[in-house]
C-alpha atoms as a PDB file:
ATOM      1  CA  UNK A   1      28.542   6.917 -16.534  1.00  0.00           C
ATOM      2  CA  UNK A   2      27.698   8.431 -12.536  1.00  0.00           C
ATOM      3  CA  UNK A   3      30.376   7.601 -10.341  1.00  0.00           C
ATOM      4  CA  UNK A   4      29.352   5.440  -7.426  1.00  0.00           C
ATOM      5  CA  UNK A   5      28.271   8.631  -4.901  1.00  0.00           C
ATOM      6  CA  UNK A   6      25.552   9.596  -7.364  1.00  0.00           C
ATOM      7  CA  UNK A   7      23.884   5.935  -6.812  1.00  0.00           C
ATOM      8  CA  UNK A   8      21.908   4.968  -3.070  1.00  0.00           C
ATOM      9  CA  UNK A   9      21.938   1.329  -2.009  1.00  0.00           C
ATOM     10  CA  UNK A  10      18.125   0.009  -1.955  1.00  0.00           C
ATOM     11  CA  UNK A  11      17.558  -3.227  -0.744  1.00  0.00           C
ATOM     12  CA  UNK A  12      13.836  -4.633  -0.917  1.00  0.00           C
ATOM     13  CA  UNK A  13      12.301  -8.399  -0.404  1.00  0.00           C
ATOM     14  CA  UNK A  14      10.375  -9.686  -3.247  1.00  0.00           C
ATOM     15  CA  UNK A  15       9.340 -13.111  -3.775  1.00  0.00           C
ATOM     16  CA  UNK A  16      11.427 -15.512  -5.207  1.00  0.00           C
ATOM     17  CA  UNK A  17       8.800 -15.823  -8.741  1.00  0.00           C
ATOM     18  CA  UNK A  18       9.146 -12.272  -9.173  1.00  0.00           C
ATOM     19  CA  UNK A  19      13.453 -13.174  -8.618  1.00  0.00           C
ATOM     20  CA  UNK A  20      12.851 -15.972 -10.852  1.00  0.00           C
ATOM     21  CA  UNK A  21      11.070 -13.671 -13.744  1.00  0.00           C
ATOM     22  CA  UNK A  22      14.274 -10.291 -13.215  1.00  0.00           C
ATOM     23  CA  UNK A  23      17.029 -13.213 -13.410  1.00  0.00           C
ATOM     24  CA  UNK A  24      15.755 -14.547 -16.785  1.00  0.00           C
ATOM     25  CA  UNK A  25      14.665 -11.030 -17.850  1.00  0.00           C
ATOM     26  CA  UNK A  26      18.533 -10.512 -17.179  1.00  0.00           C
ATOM     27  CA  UNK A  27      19.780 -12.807 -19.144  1.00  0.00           C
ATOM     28  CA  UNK A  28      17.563 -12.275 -22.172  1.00  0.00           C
ATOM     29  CA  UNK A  29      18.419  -8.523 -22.320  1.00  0.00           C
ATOM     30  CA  UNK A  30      22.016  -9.124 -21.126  1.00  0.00           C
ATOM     31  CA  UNK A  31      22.441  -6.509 -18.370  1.00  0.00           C
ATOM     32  CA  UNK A  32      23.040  -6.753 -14.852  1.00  0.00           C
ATOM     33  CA  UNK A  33      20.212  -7.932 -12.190  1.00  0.00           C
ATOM     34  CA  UNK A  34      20.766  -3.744 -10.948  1.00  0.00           C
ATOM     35  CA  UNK A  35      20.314  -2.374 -14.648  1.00  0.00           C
ATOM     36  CA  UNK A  36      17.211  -4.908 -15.168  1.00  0.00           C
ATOM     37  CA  UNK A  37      15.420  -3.740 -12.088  1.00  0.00           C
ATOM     38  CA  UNK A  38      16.576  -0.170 -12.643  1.00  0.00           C
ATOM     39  CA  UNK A  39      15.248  -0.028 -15.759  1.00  0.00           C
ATOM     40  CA  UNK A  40      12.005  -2.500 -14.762  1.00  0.00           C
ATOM     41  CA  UNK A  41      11.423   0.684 -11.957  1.00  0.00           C
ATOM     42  CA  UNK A  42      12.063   3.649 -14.484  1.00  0.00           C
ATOM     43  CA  UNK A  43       9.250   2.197 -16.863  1.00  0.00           C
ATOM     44  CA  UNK A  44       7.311   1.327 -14.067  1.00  0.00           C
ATOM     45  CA  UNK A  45       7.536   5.322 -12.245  1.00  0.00           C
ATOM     46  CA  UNK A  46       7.182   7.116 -15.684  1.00  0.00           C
ATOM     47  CA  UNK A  47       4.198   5.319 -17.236  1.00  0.00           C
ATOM     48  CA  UNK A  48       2.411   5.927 -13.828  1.00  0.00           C
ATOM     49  CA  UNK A  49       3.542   9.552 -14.311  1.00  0.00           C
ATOM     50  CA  UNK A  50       1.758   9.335 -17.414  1.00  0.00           C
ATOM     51  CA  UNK A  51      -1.091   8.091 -16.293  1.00  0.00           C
ATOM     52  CA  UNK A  52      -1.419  10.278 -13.531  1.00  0.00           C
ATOM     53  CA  UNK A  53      -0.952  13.277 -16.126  1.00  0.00           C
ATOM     54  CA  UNK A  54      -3.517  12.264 -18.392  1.00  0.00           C
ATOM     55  CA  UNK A  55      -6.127  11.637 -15.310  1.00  0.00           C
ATOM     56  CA  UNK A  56      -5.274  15.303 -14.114  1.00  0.00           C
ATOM     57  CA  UNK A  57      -5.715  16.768 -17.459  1.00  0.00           C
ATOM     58  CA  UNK A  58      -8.806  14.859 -18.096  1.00  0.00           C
ATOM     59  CA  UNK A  59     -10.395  15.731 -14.530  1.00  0.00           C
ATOM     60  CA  UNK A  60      -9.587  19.611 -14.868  1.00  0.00           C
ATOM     61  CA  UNK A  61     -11.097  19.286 -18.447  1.00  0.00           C
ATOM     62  CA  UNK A  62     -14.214  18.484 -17.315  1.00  0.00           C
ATOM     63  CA  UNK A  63     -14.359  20.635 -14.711  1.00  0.00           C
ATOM     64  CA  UNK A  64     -16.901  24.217 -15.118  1.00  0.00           C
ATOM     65  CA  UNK A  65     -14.240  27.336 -15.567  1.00  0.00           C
ATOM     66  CA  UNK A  66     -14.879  29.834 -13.505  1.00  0.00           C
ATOM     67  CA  UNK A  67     -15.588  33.402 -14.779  1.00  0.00           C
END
């Protein structure tokens, strides 16, 4: 596990539905409110990753080459 200097403190405002829905997401996958919404963000960064990836590859495929 990273000791405590390898993690930043982050604080955000959400609304308290989006609260409501990481506190019973919590509970169902038994981990910590921090792990949830660490996890929740990880998903969140690398299937938009993804997506940008595959939007890249598919503009540059369509693109004319040059000779």
């Amino acid at each position: 596990m990273a000791s405590k200097k390898d993690y930043v403190a982050f604080t955000i405002r959400i609304p308290q539905s989006l609260s409501d829905q990481i506190m019973a997401r919590k509970h169902i996958n038994r981990r910590s409110k921090t792990a949830e919404v660490q996890l929740l963000l990880e998903r969140g960064i690398d299937a938009s990753v993804a997506s940008d990836l595959a939007l890249i590859n598919s503009a540059s495929a369509s693109c004319p080459k040059a000779d």
